[in-house]
Protein backbone atom coordinates (compact mmCIF):
# COMPACT_ATOMS: atom_id res chain seq x y z
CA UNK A 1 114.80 -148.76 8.26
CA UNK A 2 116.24 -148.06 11.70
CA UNK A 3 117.06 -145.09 13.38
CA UNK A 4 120.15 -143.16 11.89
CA UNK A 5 122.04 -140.64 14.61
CA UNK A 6 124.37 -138.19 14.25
CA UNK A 7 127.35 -137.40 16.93
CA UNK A 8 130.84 -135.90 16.73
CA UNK A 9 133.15 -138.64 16.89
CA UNK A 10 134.90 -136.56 19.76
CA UNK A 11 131.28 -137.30 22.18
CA UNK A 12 131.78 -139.67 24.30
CA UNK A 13 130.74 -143.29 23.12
CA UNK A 14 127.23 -143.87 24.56
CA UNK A 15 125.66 -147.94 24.34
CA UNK A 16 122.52 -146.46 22.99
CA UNK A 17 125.01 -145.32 20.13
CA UNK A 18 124.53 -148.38 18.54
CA UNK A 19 126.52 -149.61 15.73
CA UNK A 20 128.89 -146.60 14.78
CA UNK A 21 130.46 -145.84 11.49
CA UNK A 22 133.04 -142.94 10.94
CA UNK A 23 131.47 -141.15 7.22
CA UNK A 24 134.99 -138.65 6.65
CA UNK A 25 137.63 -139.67 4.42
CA UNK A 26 140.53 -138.80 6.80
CA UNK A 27 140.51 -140.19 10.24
CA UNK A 28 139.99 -137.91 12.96
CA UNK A 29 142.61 -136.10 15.03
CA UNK A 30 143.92 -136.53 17.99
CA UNK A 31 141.61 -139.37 18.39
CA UNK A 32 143.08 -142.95 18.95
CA UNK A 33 141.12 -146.10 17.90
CA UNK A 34 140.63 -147.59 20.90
CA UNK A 35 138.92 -143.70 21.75
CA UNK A 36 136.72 -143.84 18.84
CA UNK A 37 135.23 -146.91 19.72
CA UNK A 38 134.25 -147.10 15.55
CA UNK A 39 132.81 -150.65 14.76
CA UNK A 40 132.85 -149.50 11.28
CA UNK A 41 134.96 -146.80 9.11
CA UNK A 42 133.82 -146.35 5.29
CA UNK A 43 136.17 -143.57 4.22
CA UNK A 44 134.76 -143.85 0.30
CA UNK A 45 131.08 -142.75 1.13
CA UNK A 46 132.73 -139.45 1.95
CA UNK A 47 132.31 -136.28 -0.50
CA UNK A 48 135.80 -136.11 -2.80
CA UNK A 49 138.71 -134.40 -1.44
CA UNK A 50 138.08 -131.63 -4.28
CA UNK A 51 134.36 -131.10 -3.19
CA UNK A 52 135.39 -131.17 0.50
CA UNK A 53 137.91 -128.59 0.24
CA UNK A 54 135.66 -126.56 -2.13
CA UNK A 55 132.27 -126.80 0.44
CA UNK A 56 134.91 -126.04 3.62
CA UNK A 57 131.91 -125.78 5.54
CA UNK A 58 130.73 -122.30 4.10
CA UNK A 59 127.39 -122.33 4.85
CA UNK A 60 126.25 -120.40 1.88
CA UNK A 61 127.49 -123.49 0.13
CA UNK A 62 125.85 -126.05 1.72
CA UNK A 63 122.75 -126.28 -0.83
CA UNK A 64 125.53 -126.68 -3.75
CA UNK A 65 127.57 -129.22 -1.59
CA UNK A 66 124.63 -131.02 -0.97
CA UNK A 67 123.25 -131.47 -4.69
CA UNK A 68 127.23 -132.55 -5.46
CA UNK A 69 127.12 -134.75 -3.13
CA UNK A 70 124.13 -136.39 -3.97
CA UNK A 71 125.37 -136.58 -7.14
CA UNK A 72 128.74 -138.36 -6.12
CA UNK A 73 126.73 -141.16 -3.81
CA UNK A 74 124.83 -142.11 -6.92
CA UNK A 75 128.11 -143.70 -8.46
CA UNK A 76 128.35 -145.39 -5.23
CA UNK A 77 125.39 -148.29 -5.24
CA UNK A 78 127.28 -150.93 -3.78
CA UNK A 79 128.71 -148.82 -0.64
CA UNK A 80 124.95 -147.44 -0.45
CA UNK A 81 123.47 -150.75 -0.69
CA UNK A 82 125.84 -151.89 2.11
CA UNK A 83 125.26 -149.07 4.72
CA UNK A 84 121.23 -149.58 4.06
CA UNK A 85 121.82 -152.96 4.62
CA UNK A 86 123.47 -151.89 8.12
CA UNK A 87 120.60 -149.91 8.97
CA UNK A 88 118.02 -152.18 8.09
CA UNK A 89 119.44 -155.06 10.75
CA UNK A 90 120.14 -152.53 13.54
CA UNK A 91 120.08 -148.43 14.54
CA UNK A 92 123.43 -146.56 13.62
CA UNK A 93 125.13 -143.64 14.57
CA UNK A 94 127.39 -141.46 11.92
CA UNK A 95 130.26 -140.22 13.44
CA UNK A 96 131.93 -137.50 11.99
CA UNK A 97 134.88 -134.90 13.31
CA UNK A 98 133.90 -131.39 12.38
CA UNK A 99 132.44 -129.31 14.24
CA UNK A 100 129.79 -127.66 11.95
CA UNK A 101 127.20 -130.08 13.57
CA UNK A 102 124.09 -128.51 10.97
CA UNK A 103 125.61 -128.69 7.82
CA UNK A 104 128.12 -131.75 7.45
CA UNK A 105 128.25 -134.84 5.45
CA UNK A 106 127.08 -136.73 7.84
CA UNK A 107 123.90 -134.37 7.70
CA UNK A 108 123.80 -135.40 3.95
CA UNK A 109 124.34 -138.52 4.13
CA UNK A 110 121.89 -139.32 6.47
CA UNK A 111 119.22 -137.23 4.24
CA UNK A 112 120.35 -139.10 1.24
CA UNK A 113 119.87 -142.82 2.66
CA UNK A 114 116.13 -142.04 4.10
CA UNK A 115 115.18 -140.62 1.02
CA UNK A 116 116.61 -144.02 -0.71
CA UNK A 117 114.98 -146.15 1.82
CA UNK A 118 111.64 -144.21 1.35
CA UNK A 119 109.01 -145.89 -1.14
CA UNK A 120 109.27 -143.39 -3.71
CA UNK A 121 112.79 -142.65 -3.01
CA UNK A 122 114.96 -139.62 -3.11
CA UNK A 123 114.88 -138.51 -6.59
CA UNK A 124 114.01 -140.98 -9.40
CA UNK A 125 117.70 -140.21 -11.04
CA UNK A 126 119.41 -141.22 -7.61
CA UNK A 127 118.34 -145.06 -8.34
C-alpha cells in the first residue's frame, strides 16, 4: 500500500500531494473547485450526518466516534475496496475542511484502511 497523507483542503495544493480525494460529505466552504484542485471527491465514505453532528469534534468523543465509524465503513466494501485500490496504484492525500487536524475523519479513515490493508487486518469483524 502507498503512502496515505493528510492536509486541510484549505493548504495549498503541493505536487508531492499526489492524487487527492476530499473524505467530508459536504463540500468545503468558501473553496471553489478549480481552488481545491480535488482529482477525486467520495462524499459517501464520510461518517453519517447524525454521527457527524453527534461527534462535533468533542474530543472526549473521539474514541466513540471512532468505533461508530468503523462500524459504518464496514457496510461500505465496495467504496473501501475502491479507495484501497487507489492507494495501491499510487500515494494519496485526504483532504478534509475542519480544522481539528488530530481527531477528524480523515484521521479515521486513514487508520481504518491500513489496518484493512495490513495482513491480519483491522479487526476480524471489519472484513
Amino acid at each position: 500500500m502507498n503512502k496515505i497523507s493528510l492536509k486541510r483542503v484549505y493548504e495549498p495544493f503541493k505536487p508531492e500531494d499526489g492524487f487527492r480525494i476530499l473524505v467530508d460529505r459536504l463540500w468545503p466552504r468558501g473553496l471553489s473547485k478549480e481552488e481545491a484542485k480535488i482529482d477525486l471527491w467520495v462524499r459517501d465514505i464520510a461518517p453519517s450526518n447524525e454521527l457527524r453532528k453527534e461527534y462535533n469534534h468533542v474530543p472526549e468523543k473521539w474514541n466513540s466516534f471512532r468505533d461508530s465509524y468503523f462500524k459504518e465503513l464496514k457496510n461500505k466494501a465496495a467504496l473501501i475496496n475502491s479507495l484501497l485500490e487507489i492507494i495501491g496504484e499510487r500515494s494519496v492525500t485526504f483532504l478534509y475542511s475542519t480544522r481539528y487536524t488530530e481527531n477528524n475523519n480523515a484521521v479515521a479513515l486513514k487508520e481504518y484502511l491500513e489496518g484493512q490493508a495490513s495482513p491480519e487486518g483491522y479487526n476480524q469483524d471489519a472484513k
